[in-house]
Protein backbone atom coordinates (compact mmCIF):
# COMPACT_ATOMS: atom_id res chain seq x y z
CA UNK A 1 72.48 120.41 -64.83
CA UNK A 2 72.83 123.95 -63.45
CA UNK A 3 75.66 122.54 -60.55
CA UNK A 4 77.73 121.09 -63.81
CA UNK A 5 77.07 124.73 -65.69
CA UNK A 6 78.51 126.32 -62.87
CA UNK A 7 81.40 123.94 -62.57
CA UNK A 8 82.17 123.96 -65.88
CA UNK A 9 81.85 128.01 -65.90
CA UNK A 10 84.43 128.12 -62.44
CA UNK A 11 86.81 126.10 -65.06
CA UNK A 12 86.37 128.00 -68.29
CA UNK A 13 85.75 131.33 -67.18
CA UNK A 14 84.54 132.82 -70.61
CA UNK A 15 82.39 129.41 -71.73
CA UNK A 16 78.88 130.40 -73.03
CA UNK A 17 75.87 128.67 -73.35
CA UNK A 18 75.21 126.75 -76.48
CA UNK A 19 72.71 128.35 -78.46
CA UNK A 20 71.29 128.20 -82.16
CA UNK A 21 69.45 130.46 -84.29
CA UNK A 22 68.18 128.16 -87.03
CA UNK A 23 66.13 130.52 -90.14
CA UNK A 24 63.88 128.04 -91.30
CA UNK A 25 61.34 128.68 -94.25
CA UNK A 26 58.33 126.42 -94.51
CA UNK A 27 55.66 125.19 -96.66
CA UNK A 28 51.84 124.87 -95.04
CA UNK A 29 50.67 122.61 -98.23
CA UNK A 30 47.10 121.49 -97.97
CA UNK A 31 45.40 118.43 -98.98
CA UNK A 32 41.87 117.51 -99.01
CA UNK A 33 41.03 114.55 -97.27
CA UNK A 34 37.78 113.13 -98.96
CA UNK A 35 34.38 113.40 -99.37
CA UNK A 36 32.90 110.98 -96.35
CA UNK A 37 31.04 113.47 -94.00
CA UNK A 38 31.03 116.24 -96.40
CA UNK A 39 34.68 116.50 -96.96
CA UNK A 40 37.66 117.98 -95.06
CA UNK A 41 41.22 119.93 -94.95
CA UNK A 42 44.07 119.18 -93.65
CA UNK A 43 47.78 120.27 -93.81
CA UNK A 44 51.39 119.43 -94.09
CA UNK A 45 53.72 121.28 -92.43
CA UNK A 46 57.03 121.00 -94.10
CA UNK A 47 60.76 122.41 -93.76
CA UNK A 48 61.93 123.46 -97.23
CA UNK A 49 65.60 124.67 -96.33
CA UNK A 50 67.53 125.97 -93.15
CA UNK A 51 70.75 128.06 -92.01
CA UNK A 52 72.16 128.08 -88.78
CA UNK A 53 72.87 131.49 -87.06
CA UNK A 54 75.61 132.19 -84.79
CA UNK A 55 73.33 135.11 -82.87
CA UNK A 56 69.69 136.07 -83.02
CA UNK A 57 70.76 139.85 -84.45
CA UNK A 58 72.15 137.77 -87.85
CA UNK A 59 69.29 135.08 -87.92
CA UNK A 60 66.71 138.37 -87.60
CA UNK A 61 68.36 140.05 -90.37
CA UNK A 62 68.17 137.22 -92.83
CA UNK A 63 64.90 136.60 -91.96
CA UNK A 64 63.21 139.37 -92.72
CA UNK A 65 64.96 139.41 -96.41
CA UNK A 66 63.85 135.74 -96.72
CA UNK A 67 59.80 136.75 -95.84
CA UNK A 68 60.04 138.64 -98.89
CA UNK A 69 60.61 135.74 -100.51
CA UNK A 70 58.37 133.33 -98.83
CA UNK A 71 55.43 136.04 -99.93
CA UNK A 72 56.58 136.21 -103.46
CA UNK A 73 56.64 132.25 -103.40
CA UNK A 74 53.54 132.11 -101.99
CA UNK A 75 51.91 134.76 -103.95
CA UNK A 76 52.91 132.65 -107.48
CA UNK A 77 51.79 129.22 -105.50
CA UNK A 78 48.15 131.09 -105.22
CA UNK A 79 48.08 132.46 -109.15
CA UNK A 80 49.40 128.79 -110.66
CA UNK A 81 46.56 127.25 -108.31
CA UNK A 82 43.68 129.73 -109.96
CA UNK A 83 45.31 128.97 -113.30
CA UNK A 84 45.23 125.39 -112.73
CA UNK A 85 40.91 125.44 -111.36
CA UNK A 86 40.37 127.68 -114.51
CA UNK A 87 42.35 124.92 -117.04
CA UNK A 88 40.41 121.92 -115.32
CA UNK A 89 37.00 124.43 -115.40
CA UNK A 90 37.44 124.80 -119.10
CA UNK A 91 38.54 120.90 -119.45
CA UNK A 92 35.13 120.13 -117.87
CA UNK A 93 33.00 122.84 -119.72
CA UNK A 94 34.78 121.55 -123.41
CA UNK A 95 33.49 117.94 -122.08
CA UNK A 96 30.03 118.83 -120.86
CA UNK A 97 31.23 116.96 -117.82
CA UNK A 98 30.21 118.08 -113.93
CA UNK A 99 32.85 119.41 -111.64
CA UNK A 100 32.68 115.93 -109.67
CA UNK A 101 34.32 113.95 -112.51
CA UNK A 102 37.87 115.34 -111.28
CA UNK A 103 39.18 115.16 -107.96
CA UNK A 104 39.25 118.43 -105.10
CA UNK A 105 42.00 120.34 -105.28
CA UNK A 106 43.97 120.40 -102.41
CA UNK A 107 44.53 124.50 -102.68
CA UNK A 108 48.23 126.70 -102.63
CA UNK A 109 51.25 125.92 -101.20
CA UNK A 110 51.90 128.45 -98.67
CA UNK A 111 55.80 129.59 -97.68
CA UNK A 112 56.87 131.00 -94.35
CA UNK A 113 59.94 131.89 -92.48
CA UNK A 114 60.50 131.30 -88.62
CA UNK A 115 63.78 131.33 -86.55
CA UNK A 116 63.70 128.43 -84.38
CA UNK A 117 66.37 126.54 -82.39
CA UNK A 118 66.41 123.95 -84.44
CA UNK A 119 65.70 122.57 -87.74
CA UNK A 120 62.10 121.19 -88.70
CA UNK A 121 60.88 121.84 -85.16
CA UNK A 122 57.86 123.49 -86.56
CA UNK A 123 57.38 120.00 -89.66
CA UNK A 124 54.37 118.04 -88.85
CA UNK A 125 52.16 115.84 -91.23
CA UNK A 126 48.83 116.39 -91.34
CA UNK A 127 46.19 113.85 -89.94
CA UNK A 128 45.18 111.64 -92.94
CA UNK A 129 41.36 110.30 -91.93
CA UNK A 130 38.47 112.09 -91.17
CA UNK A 131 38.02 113.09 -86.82
């Protein structure tokens, strides 16, 4: 590849590389994955939205305004799951029933921002049995 770079370079003397600066932002949303063995974890990794960046000064600049919003995001994610135990707490308490009759929550959605070369290269699903 680098002898048809450097022919292509002899022919267009101002070509450039092809590069991307993709600003990504991502959700890490957990999910439990049963109660064989004494329960486990596990996590989604999943791309939420994306802009492409024609150099890494613009992506960086972006990025750092959109981190702000990924904490935010995640902050509310965090208080609506605590509201959401404390409305299935009381639900059980009002019914005299045990904390077993619903199932585990998975836990918050959490949001963050990456600049990658390209889109979803950071998605992944987690594993869905118990290793």
């Amino acid at each position: 590849m680098t002898y048809l770079s450097e022919t292509f370079h002899r022919i267009c003397k101002e070509s450039k590389q092809a590069e991307s600066h993709y600003v990504s932002l991502y959700a890490e949303e957990p999910f439990y994955g049963g109660s064989e063995e004494g329960g486990w974890w596990g996590k989604d990794i999943v791309l939420i939205e994306y802009q492409e960046f024609d150099t890494l000064e613009a992506a960086e600049a972006v990025k750092s305004t959109i981190e702000i919003l990924a904490v935010e995001i995640s902050d509310l994610s965090k208080k609506e799951f605590g509201n959401r135990c404390l409305r299935e707490t009381r639900w059980l308490e009002e019914r005299g029933l045990d904390d077993d009759s619903l199932p585990q929550p998975d836990g918050e959605t959490k949001y963050f921002v990456v600049i990658e070369s390209f889109p979803g290269s950071r998605s992944c699903r987690g594993c869905r049995h118990y290793e």
